[in-house]
PDB file of N, CA and C in Angstrom:
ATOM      1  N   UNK A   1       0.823  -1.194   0.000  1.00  0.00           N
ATOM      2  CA  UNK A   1       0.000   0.000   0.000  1.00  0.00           C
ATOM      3  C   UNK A   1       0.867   1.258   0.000  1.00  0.00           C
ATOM      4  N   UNK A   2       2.075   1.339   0.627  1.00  0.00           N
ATOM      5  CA  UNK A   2       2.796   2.246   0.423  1.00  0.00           C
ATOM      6  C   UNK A   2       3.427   2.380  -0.917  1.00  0.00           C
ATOM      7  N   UNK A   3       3.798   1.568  -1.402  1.00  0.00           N
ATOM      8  CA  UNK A   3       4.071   1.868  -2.833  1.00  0.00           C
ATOM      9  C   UNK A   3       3.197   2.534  -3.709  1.00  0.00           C
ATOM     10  N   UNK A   4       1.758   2.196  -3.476  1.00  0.00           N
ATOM     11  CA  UNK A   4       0.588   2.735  -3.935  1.00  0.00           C
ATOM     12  C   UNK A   4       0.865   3.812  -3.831  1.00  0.00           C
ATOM     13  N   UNK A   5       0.909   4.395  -2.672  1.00  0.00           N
ATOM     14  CA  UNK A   5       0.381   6.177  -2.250  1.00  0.00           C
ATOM     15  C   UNK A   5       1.860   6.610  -3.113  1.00  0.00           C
ATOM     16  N   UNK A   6       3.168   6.168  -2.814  1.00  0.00           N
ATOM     17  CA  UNK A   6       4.536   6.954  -3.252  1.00  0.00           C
ATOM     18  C   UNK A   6       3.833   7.074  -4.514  1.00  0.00           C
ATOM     19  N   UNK A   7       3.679   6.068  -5.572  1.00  0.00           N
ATOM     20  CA  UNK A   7       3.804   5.837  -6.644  1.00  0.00           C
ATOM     21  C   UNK A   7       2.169   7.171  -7.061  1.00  0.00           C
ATOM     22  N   UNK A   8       1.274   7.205  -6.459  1.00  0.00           N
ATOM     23  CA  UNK A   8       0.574   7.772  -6.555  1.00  0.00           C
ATOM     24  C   UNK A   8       0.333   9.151  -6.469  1.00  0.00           C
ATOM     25  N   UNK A   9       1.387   9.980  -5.237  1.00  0.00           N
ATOM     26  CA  UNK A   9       1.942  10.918  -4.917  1.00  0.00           C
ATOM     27  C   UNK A   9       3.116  11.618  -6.421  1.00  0.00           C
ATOM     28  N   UNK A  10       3.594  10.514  -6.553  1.00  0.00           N
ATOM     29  CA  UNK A  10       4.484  10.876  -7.624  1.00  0.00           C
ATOM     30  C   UNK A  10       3.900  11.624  -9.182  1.00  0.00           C
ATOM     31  N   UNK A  11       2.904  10.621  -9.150  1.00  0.00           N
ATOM     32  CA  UNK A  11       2.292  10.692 -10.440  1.00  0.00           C
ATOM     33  C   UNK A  11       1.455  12.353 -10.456  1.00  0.00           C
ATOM     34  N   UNK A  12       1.208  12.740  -9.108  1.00  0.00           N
ATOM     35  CA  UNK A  12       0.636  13.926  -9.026  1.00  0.00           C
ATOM     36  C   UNK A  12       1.443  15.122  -9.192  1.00  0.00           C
ATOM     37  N   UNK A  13       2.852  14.938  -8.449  1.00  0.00           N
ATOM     38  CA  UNK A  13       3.782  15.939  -8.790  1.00  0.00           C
ATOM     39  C   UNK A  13       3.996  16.405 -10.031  1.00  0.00           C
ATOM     40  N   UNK A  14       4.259  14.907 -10.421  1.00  0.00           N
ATOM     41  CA  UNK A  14       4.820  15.654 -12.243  1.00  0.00           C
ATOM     42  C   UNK A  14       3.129  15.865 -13.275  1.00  0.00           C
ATOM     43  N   UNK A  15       2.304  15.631 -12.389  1.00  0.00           N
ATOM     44  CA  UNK A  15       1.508  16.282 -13.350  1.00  0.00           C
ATOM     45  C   UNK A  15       0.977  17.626 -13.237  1.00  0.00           C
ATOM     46  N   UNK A  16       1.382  17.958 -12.060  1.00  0.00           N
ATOM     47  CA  UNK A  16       0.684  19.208 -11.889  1.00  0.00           C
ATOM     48  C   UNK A  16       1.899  20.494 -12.361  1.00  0.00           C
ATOM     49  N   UNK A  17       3.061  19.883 -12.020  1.00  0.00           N
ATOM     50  CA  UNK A  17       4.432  20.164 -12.451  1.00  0.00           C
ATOM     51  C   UNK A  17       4.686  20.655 -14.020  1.00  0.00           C
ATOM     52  N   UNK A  18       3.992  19.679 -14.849  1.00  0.00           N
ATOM     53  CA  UNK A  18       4.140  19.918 -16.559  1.00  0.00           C
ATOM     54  C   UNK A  18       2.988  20.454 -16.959  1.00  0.00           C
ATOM     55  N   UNK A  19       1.827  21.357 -15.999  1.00  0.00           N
ATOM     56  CA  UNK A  19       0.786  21.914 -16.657  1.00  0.00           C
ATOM     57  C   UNK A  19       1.079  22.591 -18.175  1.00  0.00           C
ATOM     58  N   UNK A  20       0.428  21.835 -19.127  1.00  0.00           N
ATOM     59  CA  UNK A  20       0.722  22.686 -20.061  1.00  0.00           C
ATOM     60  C   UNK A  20      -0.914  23.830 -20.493  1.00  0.00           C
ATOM     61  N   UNK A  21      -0.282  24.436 -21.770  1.00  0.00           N
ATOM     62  CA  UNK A  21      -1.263  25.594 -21.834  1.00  0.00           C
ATOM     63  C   UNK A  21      -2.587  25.422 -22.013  1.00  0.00           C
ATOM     64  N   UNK A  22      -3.103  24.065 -22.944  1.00  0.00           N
ATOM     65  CA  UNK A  22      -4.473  23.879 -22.632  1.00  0.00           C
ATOM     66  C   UNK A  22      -4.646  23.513 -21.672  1.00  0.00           C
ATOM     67  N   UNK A  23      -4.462  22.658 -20.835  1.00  0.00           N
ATOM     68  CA  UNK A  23      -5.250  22.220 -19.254  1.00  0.00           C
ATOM     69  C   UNK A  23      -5.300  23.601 -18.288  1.00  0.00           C
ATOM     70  N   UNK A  24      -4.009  24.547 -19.111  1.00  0.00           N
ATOM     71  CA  UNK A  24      -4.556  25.851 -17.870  1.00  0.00           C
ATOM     72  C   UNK A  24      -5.466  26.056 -18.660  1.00  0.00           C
ATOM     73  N   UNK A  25      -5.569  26.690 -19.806  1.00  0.00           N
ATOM     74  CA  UNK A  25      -6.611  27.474 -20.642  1.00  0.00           C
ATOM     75  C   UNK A  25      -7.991  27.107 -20.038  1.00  0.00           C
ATOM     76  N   UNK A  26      -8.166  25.346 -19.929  1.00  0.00           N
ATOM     77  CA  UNK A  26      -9.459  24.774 -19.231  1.00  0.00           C
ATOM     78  C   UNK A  26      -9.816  24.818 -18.365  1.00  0.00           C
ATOM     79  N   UNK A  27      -8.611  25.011 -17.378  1.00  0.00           N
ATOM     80  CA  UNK A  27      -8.765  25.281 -16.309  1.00  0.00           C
ATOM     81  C   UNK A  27      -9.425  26.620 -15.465  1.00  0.00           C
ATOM     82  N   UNK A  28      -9.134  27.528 -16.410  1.00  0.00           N
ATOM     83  CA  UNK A  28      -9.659  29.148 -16.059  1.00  0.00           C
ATOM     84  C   UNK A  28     -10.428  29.387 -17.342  1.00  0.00           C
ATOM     85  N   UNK A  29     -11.292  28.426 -17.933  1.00  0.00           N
ATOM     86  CA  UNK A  29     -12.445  28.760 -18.909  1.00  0.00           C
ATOM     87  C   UNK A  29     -12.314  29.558 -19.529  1.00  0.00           C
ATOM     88  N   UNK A  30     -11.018  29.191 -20.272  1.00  0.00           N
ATOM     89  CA  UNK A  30     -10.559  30.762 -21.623  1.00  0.00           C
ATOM     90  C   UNK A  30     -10.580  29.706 -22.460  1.00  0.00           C
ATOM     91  N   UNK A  31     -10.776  30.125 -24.020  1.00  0.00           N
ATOM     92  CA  UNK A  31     -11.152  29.470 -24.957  1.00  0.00           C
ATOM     93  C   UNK A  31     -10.087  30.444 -25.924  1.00  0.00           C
ATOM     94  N   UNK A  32      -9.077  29.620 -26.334  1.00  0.00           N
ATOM     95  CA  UNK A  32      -8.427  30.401 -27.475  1.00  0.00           C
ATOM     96  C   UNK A  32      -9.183  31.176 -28.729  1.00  0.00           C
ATOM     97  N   UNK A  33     -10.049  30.391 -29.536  1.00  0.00           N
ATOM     98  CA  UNK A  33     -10.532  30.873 -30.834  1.00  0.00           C
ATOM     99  C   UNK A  33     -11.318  32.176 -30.410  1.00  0.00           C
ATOM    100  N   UNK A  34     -11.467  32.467 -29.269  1.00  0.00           N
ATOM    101  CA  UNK A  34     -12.284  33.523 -28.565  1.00  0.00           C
ATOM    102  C   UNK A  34     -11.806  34.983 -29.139  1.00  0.00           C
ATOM    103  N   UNK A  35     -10.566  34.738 -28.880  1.00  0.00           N
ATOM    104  CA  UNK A  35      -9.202  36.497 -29.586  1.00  0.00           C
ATOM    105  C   UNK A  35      -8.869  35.952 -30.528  1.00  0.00           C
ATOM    106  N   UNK A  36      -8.028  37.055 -31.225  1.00  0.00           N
ATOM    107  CA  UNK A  36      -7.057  37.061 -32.578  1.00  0.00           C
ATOM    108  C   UNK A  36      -5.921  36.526 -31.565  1.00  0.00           C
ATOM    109  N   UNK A  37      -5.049  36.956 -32.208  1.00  0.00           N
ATOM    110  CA  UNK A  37      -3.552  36.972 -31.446  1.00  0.00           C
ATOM    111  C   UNK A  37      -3.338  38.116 -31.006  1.00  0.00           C
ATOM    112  N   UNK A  38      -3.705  39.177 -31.619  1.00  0.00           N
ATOM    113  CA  UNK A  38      -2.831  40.594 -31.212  1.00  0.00           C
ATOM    114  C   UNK A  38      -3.414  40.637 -29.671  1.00  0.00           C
ATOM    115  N   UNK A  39      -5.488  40.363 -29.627  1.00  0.00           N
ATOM    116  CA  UNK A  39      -5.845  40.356 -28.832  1.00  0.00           C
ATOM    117  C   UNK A  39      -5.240  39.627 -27.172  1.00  0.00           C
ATOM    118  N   UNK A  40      -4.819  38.832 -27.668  1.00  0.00           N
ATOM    119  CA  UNK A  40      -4.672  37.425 -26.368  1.00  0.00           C
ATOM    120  C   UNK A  40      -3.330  38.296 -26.005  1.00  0.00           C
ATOM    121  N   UNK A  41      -2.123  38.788 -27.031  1.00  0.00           N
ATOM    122  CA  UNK A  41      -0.887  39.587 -26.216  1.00  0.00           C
ATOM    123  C   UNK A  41      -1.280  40.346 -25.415  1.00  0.00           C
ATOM    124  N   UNK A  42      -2.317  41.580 -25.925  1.00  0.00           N
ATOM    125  CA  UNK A  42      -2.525  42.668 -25.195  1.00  0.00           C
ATOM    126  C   UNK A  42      -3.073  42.113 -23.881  1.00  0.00           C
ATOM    127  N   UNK A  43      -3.995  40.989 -23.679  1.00  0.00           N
ATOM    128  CA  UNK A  43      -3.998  40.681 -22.231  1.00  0.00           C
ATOM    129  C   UNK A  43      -3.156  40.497 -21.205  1.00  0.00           C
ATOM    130  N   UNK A  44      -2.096  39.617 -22.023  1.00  0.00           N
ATOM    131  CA  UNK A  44      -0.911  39.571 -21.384  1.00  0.00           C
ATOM    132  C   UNK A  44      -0.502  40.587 -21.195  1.00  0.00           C
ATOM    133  N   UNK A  45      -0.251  41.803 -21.332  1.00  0.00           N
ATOM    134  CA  UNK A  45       0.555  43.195 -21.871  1.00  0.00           C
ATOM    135  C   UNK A  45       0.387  43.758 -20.450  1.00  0.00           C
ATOM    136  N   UNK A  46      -0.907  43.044 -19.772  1.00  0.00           N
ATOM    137  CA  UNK A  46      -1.629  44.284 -18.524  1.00  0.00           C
ATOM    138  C   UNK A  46      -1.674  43.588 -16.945  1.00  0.00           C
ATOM    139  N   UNK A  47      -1.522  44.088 -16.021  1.00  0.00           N
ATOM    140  CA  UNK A  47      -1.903  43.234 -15.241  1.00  0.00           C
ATOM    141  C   UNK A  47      -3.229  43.218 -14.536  1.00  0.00           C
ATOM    142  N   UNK A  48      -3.793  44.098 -14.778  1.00  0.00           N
ATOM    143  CA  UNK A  48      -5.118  44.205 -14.590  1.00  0.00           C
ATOM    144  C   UNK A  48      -6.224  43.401 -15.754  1.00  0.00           C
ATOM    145  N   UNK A  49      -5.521  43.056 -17.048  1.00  0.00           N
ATOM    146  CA  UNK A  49      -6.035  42.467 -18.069  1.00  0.00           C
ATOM    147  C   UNK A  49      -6.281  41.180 -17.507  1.00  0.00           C
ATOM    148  N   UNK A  50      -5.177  40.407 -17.154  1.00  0.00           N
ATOM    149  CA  UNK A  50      -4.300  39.151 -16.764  1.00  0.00           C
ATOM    150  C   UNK A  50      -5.837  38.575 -15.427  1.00  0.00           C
ATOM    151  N   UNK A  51      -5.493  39.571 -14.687  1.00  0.00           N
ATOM    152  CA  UNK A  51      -6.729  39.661 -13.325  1.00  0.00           C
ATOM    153  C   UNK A  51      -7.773  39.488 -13.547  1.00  0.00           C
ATOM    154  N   UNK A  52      -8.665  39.895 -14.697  1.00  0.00           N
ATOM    155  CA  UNK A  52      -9.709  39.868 -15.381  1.00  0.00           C
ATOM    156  C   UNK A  52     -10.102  38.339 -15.403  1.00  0.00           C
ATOM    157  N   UNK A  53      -8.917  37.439 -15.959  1.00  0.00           N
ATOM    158  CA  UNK A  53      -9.142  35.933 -16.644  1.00  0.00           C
ATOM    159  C   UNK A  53      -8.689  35.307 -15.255  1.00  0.00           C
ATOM    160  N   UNK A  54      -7.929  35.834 -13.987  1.00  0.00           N
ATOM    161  CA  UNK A  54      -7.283  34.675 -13.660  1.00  0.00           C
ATOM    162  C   UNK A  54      -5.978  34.703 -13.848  1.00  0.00           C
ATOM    163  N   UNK A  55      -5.744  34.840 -14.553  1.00  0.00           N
ATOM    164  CA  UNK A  55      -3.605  34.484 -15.011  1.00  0.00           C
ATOM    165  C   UNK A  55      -3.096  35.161 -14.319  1.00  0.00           C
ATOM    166  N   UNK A  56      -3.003  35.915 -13.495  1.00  0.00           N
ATOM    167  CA  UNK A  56      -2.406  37.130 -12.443  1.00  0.00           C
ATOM    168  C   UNK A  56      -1.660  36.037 -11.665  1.00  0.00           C
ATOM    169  N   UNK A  57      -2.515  35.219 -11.049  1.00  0.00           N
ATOM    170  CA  UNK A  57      -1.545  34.233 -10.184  1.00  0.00           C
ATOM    171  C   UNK A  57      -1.063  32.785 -10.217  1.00  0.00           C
ATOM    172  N   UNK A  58      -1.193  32.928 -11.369  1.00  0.00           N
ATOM    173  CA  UNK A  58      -0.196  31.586 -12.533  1.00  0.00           C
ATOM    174  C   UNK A  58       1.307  32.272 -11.992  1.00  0.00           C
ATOM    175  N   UNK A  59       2.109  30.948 -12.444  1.00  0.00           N
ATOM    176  CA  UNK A  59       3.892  31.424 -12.121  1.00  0.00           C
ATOM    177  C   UNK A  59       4.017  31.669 -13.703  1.00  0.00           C
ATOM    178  N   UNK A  60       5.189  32.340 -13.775  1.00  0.00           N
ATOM    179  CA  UNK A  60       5.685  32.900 -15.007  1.00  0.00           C
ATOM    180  C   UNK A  60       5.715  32.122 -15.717  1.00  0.00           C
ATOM    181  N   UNK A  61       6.096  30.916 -15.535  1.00  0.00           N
ATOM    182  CA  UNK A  61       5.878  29.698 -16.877  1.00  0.00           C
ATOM    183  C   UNK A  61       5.196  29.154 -17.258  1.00  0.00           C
ATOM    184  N   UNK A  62       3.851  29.037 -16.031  1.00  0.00           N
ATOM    185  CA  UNK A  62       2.467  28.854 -16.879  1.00  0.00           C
ATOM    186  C   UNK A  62       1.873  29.602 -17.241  1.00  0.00           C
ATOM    187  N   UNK A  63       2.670  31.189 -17.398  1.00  0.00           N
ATOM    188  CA  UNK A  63       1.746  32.347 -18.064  1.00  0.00           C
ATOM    189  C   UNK A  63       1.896  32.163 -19.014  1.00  0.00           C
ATOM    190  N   UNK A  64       3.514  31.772 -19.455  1.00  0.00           N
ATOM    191  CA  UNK A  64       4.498  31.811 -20.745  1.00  0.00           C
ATOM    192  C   UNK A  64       3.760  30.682 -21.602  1.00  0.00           C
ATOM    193  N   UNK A  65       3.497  29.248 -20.813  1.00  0.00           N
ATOM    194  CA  UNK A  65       2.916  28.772 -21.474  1.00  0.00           C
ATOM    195  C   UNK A  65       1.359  28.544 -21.674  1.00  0.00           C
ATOM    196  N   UNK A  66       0.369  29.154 -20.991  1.00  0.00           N
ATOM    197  CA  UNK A  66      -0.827  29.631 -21.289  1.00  0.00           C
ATOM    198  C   UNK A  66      -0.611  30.943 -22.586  1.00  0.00           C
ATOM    199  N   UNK A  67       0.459  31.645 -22.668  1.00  0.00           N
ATOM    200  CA  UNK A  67       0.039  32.484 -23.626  1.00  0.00           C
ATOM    201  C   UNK A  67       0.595  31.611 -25.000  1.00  0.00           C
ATOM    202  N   UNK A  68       1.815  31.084 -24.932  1.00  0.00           N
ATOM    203  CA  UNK A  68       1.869  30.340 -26.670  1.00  0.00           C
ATOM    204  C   UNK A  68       0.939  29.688 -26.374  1.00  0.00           C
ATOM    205  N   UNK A  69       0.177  28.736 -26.025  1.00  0.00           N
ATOM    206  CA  UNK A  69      -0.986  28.223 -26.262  1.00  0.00           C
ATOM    207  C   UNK A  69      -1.917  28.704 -26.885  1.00  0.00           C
ATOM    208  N   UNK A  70      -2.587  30.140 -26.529  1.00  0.00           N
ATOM    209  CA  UNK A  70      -3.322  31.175 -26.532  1.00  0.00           C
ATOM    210  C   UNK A  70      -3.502  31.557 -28.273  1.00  0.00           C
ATOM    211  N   UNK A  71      -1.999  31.752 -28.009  1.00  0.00           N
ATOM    212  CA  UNK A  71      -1.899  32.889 -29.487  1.00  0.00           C
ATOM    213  C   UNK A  71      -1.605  31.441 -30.780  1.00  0.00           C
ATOM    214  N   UNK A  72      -1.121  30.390 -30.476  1.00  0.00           N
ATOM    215  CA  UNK A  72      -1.126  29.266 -31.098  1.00  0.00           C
ATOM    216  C   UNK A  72      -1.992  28.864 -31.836  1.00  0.00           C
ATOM    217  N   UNK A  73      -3.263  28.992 -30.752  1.00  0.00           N
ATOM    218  CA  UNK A  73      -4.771  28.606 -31.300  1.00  0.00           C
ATOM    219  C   UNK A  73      -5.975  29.737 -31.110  1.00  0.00           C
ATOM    220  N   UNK A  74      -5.654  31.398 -31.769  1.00  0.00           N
ATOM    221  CA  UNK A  74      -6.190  32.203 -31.272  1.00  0.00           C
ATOM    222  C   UNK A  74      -7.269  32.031 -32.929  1.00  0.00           C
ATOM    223  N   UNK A  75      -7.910  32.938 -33.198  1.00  0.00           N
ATOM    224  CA  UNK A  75      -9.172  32.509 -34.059  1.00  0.00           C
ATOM    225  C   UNK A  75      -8.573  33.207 -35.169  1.00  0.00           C
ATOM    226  N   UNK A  76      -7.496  33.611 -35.802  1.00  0.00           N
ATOM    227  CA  UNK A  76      -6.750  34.222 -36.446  1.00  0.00           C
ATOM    228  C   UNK A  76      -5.232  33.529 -36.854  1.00  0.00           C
ATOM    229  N   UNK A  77      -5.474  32.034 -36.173  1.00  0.00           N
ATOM    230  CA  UNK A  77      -4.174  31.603 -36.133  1.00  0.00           C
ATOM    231  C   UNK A  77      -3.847  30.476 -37.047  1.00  0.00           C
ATOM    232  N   UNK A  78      -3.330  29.546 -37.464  1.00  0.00           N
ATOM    233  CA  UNK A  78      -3.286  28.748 -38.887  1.00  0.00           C
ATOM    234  C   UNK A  78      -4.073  27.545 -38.180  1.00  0.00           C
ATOM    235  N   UNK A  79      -4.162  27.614 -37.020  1.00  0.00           N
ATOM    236  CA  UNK A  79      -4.719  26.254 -36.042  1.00  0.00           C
ATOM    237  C   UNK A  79      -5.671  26.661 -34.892  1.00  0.00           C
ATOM    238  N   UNK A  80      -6.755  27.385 -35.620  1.00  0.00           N
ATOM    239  CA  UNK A  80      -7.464  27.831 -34.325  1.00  0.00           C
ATOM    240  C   UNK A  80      -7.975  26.527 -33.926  1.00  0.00           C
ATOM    241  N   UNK A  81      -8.911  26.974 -32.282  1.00  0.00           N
ATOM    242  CA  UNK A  81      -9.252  25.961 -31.403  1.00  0.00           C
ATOM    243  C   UNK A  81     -10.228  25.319 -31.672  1.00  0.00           C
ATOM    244  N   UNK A  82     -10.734  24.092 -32.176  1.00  0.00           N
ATOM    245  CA  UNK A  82     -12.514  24.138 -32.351  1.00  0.00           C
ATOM    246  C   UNK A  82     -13.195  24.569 -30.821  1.00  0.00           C
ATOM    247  N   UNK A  83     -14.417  24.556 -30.792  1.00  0.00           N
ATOM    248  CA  UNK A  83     -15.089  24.707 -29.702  1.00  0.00           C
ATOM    249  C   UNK A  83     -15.437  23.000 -29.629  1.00  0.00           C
ATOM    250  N   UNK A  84     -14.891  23.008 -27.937  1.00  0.00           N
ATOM    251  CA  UNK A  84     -15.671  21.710 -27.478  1.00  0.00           C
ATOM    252  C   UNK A  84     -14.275  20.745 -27.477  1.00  0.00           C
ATOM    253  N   UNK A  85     -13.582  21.185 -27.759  1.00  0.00           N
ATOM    254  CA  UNK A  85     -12.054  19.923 -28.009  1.00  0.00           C
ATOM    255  C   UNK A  85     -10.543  20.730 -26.942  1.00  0.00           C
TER     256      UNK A  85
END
């Protein structure tokens, strides 16, 4: 049973550890195809913008990577997001 919980414990670290930009995006109910790109920077740009969605108290690398995510699949982008996926 202890192996269970380590092994189980573990599996939580590194996942919460490698959040990448969609599971935040889902996580704070932002939908890329929603902005262009220019749009989704300028959020980033502000911190009162940022506050608006939530992202204010993300760490810098899940901002970094919530925003290429963002602008990756913004509704202007060669790969926007469908809705629902």
């Amino acid at each position: 049973m202890n192996l269970f919980k380590s092994l189980l414990l573990l599996f939580v670290a590194v996942t919460l550890s490698y959040a990448d930009g969609k599971g935040l995006a889902k996580s704070l109910g932002l939908n890329p195809s929603s902005k262009a790109i220019k749009q989704w920077e300028m959020v980033f740009e502000k911190d009162s913008k940022m506050a608006k969605y939530g992202i204010d108290k993300l760490s810098d690398s899940d901002k970094e990577a919530l925003k290429k995510y963002l602008t990756a699949h913004a509704a202007d982008s060669d790969h926007p997001a469908a809705a629902g996926i």
